[in-house]
C-alpha atoms as a PDB file:
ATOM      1  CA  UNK A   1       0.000   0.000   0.000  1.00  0.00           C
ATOM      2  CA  UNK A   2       1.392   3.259  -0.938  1.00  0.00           C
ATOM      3  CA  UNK A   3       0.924   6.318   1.667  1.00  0.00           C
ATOM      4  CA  UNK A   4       1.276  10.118   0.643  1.00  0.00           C
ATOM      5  CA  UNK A   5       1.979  11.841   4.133  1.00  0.00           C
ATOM      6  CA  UNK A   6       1.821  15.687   4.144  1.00  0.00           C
ATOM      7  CA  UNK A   7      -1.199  18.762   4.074  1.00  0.00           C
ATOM      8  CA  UNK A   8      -3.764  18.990   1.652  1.00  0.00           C
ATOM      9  CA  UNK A   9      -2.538  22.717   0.846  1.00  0.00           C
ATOM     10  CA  UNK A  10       1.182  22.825   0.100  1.00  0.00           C
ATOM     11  CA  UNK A  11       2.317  23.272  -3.614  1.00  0.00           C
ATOM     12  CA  UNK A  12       4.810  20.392  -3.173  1.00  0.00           C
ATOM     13  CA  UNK A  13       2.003  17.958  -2.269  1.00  0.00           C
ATOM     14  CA  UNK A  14      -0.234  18.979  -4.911  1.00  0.00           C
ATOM     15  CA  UNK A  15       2.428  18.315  -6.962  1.00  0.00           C
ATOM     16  CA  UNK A  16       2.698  14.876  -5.877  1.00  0.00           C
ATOM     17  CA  UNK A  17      -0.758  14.190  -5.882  1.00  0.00           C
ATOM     18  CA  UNK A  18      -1.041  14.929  -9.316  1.00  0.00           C
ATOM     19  CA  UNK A  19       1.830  12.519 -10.405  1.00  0.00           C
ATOM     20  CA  UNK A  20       0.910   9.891  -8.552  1.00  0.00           C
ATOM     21  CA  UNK A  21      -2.971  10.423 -10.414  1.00  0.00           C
ATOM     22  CA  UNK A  22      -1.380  11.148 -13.714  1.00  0.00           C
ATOM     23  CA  UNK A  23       0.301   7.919 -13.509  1.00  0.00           C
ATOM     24  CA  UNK A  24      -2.550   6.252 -12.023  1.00  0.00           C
ATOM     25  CA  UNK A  25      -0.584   5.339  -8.598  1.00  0.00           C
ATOM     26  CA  UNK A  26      -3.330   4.050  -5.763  1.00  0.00           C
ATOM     27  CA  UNK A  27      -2.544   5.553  -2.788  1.00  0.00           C
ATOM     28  CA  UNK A  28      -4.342   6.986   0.337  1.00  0.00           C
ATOM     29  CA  UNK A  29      -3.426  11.006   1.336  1.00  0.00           C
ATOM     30  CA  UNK A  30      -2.820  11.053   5.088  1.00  0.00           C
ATOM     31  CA  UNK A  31      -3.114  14.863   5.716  1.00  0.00           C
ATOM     32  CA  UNK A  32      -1.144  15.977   8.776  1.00  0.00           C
ATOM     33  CA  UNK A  33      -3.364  18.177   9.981  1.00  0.00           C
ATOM     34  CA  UNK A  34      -6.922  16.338   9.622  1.00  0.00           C
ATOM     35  CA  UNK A  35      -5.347  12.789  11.108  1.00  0.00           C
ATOM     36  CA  UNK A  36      -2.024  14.079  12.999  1.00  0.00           C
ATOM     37  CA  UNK A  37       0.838  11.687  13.602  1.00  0.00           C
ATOM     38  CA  UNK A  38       1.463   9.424  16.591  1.00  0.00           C
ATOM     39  CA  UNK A  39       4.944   9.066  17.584  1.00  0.00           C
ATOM     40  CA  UNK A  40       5.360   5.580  17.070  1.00  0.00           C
ATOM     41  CA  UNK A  41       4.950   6.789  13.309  1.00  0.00           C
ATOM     42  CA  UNK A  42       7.511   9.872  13.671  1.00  0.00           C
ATOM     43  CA  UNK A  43       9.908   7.167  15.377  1.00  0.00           C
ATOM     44  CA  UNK A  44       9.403   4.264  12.526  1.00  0.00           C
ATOM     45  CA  UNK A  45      10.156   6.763  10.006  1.00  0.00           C
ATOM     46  CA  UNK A  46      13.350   7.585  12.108  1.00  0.00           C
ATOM     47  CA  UNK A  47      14.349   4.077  11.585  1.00  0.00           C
ATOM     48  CA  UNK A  48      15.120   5.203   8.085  1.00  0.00           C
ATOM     49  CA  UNK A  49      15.592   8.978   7.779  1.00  0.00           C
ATOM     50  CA  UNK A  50      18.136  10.677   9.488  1.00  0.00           C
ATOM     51  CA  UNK A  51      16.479  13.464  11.677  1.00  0.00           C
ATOM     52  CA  UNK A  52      17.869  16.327   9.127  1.00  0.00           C
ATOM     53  CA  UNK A  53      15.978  14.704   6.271  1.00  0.00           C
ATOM     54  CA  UNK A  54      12.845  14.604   7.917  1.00  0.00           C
ATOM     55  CA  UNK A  55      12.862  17.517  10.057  1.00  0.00           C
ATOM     56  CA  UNK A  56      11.858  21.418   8.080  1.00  0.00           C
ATOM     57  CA  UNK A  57      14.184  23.759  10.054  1.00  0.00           C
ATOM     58  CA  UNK A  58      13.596  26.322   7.770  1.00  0.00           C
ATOM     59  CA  UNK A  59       9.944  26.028   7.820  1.00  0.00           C
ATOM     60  CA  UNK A  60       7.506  28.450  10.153  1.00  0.00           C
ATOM     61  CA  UNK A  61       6.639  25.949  12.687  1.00  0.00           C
ATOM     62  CA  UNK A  62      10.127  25.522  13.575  1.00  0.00           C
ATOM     63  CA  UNK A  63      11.078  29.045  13.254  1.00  0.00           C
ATOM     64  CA  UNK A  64       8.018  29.643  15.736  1.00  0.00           C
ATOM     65  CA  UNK A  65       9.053  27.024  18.327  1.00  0.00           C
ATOM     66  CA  UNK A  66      10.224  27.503  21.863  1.00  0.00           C
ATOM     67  CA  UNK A  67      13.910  27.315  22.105  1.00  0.00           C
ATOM     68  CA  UNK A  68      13.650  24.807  24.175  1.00  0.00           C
ATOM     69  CA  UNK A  69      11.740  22.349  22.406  1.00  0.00           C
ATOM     70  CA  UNK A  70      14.690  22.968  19.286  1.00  0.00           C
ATOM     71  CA  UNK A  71      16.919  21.943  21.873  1.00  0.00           C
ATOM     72  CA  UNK A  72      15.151  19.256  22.395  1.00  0.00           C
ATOM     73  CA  UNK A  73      14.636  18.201  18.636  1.00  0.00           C
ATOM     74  CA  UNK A  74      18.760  19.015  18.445  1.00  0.00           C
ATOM     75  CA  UNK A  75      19.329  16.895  21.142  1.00  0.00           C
ATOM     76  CA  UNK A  76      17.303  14.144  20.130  1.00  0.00           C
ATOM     77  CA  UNK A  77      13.922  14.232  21.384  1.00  0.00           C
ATOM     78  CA  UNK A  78      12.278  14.222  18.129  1.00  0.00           C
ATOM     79  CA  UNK A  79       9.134  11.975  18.072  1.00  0.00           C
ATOM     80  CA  UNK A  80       7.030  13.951  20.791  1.00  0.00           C
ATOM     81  CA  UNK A  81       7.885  17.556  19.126  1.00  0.00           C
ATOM     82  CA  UNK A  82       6.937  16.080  15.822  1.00  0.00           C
ATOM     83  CA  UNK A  83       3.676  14.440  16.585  1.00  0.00           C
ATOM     84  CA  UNK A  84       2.495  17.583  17.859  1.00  0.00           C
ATOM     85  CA  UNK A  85       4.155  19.788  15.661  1.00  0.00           C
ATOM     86  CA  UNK A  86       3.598  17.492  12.438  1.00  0.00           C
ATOM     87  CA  UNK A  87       4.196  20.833  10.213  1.00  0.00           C
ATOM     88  CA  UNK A  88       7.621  20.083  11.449  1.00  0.00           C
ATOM     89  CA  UNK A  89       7.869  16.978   8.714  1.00  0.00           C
ATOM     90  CA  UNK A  90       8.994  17.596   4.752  1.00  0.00           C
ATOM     91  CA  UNK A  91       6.628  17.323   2.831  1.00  0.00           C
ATOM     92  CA  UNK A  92       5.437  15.129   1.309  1.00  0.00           C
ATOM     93  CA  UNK A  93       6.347  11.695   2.698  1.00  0.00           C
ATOM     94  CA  UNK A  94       5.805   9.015   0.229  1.00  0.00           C
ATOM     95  CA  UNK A  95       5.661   5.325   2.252  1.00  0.00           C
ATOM     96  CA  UNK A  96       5.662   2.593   0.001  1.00  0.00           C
ATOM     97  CA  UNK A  97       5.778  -1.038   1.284  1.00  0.00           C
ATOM     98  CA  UNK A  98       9.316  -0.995   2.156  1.00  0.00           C
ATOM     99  CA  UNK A  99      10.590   2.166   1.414  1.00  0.00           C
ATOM    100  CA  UNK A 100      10.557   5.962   2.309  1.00  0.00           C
ATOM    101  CA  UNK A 101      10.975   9.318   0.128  1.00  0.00           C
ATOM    102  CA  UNK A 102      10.719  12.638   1.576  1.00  0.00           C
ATOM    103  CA  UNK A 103       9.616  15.630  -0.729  1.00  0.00           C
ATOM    104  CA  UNK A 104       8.546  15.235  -4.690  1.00  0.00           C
ATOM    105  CA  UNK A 105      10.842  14.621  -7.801  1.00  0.00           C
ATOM    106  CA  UNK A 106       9.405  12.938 -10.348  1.00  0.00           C
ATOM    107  CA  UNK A 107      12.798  11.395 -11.420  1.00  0.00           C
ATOM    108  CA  UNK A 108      12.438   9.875  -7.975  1.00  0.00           C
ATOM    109  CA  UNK A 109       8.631   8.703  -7.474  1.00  0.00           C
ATOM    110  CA  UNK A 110       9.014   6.855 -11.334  1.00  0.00           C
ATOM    111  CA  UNK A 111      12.163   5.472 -10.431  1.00  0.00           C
ATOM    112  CA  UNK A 112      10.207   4.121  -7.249  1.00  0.00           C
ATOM    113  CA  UNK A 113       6.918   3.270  -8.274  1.00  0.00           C
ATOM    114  CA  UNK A 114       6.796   2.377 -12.150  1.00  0.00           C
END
């Protein structure tokens, strides 16, 4: 089963949305903000990602954080901040049955999935 992880309104979703449609891809949308993350999810996806891959410091939800939570995220403590800050994650986050990919080239979701 093929996942597309991110919020219904960023470009870079869309994007994907429409590739994986175009090229008739099932897959179920798991919008961040309707359905949240748990952090058993954030932490299974750390199994795989390094933290800097999967972690937006340049986006407005990190940029808007407490410094202390960033130290936390720096220091480790990832999961927690990230399930309740899921605007934290790059979007999208494509989950296929045994593999990740975090943001939207099309080079990269053919390569993947066709």
């Amino acid at each position: 089963m093929t996942t597309l992880y991110g919020i219904k309104n960023c470009n870079t979703v869309k994007k994907a949305r429409k590739w994986l449609e175009g090229n008739s891809v099932a897959y179920t949308f798991h919008d961040f903000r309707e359905h949240g993350l748990t952090e058993q999810q954030v932490n299974e996806w750390l199994e795989v990602l390094a933290p800097e891959v999967l972690i937006n410091k340049r986006s407005t939800t990190w940029k808007q954080m407490s410094d202390s939570d960033k130290a936390k995220v720096d220091a480790g403590d990832i999961a927690a901040i990230a399930a309740a800050n899921p605007t934290l994650i790059k979007r999208p986050v494509l989950a296929t049955g045994d593999s990740l990919q975090v943001g939207f080239k099309d080079s990269d979701y053919a390569g993947l999935l066709l």
